[in-house]
N, C-alpha and C. Protein backbone atom coordinates (compact mmCIF):
# COMPACT_ATOMS: atom_id res chain seq x y z
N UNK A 1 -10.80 33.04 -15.51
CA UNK A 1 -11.76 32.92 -14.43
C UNK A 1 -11.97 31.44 -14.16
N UNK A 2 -11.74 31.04 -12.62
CA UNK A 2 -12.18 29.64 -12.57
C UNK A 2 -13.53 29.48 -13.15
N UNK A 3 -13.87 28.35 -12.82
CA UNK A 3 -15.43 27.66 -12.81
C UNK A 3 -16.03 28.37 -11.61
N UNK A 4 -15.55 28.04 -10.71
CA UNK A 4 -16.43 28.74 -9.52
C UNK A 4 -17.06 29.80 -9.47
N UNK A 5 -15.98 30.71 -10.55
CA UNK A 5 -16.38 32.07 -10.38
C UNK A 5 -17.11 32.59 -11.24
N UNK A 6 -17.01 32.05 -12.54
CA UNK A 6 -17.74 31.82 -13.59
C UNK A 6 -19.14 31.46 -13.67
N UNK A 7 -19.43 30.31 -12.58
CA UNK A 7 -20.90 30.17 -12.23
C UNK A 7 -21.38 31.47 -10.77
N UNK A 8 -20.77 31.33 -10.15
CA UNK A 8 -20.73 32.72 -9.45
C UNK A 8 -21.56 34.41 -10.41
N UNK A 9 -20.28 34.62 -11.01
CA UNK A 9 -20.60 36.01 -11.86
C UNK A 9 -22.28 35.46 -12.71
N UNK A 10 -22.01 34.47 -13.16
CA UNK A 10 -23.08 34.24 -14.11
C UNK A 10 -24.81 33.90 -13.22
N UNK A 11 -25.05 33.41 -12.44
CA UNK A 11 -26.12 33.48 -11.23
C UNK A 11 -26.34 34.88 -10.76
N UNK A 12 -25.07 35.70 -10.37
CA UNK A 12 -25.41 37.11 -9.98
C UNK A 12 -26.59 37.59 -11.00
N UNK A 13 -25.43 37.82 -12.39
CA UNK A 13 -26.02 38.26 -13.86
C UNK A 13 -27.61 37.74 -13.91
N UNK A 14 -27.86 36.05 -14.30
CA UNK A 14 -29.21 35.58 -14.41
C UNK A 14 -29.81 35.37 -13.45
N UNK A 15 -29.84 35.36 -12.32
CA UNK A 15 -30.78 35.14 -11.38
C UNK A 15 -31.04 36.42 -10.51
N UNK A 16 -30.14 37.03 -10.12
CA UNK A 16 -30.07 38.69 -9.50
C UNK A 16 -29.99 39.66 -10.50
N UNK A 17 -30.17 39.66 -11.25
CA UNK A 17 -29.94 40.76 -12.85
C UNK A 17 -29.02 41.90 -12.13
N UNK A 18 -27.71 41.04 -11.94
CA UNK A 18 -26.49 42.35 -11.18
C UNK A 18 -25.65 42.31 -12.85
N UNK A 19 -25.12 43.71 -13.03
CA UNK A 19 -24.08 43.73 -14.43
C UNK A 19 -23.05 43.98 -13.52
N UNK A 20 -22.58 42.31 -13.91
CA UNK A 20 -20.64 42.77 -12.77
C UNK A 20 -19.68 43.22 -13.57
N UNK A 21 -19.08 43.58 -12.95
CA UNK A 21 -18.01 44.82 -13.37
C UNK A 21 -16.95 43.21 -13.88
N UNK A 22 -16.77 43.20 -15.22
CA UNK A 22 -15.54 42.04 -15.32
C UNK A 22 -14.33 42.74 -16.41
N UNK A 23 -13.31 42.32 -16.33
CA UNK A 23 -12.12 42.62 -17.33
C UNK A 23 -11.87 41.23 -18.23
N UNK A 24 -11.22 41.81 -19.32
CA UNK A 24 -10.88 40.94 -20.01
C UNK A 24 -9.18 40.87 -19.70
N UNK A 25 -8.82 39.64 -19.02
CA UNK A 25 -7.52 39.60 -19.30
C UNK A 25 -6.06 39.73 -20.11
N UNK A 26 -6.69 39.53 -21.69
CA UNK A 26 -5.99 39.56 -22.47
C UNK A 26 -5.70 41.06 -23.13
N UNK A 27 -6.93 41.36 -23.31
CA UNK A 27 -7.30 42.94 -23.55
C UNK A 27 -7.31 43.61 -23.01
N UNK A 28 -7.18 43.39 -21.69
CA UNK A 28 -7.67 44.95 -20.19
C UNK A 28 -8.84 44.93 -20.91
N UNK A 29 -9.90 45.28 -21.54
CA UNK A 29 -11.20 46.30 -21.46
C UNK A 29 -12.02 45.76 -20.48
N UNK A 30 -12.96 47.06 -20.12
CA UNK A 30 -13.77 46.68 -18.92
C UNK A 30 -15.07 46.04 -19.64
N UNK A 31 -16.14 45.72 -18.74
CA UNK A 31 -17.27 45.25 -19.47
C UNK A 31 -18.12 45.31 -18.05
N UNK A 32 -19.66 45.01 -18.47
CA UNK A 32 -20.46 44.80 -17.59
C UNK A 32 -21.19 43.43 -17.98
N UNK A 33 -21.36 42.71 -17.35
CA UNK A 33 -22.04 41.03 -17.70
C UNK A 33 -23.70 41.70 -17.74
N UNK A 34 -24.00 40.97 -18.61
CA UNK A 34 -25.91 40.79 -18.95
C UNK A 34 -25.93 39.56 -19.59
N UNK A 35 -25.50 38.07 -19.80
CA UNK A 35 -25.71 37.59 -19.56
C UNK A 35 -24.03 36.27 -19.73
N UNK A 36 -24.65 34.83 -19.72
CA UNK A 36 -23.92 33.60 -20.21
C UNK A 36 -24.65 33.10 -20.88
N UNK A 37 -23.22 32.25 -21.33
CA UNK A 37 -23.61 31.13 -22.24
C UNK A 37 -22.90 29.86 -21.92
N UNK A 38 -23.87 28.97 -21.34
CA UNK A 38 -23.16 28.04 -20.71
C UNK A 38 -22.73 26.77 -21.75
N UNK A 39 -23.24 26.72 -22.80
CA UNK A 39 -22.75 25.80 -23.60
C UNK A 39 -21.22 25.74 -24.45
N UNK A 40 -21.22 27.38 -24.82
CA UNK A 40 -19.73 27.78 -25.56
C UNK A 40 -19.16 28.43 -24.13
N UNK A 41 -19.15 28.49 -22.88
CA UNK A 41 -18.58 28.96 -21.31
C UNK A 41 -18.65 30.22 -22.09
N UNK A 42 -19.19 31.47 -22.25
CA UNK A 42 -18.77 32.62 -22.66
C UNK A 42 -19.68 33.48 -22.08
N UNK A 43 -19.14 34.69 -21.44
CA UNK A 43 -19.77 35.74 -20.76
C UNK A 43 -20.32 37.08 -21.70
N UNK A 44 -21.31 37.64 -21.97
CA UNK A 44 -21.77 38.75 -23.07
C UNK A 44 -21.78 39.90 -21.69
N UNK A 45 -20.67 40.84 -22.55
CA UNK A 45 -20.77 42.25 -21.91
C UNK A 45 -21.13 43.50 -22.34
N UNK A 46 -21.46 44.46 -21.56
CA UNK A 46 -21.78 45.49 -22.83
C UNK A 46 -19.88 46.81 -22.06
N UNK A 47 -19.54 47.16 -23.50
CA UNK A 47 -18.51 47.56 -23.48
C UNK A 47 -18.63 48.63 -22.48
N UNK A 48 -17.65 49.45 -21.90
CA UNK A 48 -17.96 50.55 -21.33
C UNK A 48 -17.97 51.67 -22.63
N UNK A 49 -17.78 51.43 -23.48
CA UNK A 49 -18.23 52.51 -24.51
C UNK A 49 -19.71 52.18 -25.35
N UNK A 50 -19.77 51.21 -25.08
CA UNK A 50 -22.01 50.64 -25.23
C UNK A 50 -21.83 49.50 -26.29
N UNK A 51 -20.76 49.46 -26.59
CA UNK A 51 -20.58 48.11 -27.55
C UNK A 51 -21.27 46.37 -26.73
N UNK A 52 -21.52 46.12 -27.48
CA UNK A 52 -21.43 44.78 -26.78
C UNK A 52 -20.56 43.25 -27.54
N UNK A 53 -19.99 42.39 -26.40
CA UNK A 53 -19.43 41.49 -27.22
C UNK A 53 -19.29 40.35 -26.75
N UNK A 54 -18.52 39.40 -26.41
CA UNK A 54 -19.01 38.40 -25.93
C UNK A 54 -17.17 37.46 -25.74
N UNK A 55 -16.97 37.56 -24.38
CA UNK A 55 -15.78 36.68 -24.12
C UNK A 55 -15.77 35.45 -23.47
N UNK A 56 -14.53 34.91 -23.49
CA UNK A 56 -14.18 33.40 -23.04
C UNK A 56 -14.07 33.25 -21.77
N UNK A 57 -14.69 32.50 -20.58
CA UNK A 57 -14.95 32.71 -19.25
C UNK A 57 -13.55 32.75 -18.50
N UNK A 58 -12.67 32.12 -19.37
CA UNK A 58 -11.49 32.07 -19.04
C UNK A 58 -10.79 32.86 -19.26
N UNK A 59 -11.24 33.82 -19.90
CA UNK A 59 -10.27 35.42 -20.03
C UNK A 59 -11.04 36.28 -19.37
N UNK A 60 -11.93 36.62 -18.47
CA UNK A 60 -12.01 37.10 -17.96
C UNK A 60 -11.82 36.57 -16.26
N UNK A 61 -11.53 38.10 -15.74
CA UNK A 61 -11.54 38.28 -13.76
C UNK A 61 -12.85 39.25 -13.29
N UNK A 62 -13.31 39.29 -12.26
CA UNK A 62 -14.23 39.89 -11.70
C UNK A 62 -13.21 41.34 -11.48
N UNK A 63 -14.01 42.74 -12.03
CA UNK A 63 -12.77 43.32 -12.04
C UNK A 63 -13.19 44.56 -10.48
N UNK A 64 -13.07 45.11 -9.64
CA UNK A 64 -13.40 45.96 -8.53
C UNK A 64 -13.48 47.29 -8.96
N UNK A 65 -14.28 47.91 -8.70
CA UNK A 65 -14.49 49.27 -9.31
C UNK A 65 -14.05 50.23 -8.95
């Protein structure tokens, strides 16, 4: 994920409390964003099976539903 999009997804998430639909590139799994972390760039999702975990802004894409 660029930067752009990265601050993008992450403003939706903290400022609009939207859970965007994102993929992990490396993994395929889907996720929903609830929040960032702008110091380590890392996006926290909750799994589509209710897990939650926490990826590298750069492995993930905004994914379309």
């Amino acid at each position: 994920m660029k930067e752009q999009d990265r601050t993008a997804v992450c403003n939706r998430t903290e400022h609009k409390e939207e859970n965007v639909r994102v993929r992990n590139v490396k993994t395929g799994e889907i996720g929903f964003t609830f929040g960032c972390t702008e110091e380590g760039g890392t996006i926290q999702v909750r799994l589509t099976n209710g897990q939650l975990d926490s990826w590298v802004a750069a492995d993930c894409e905004e994914a379309p539903e």
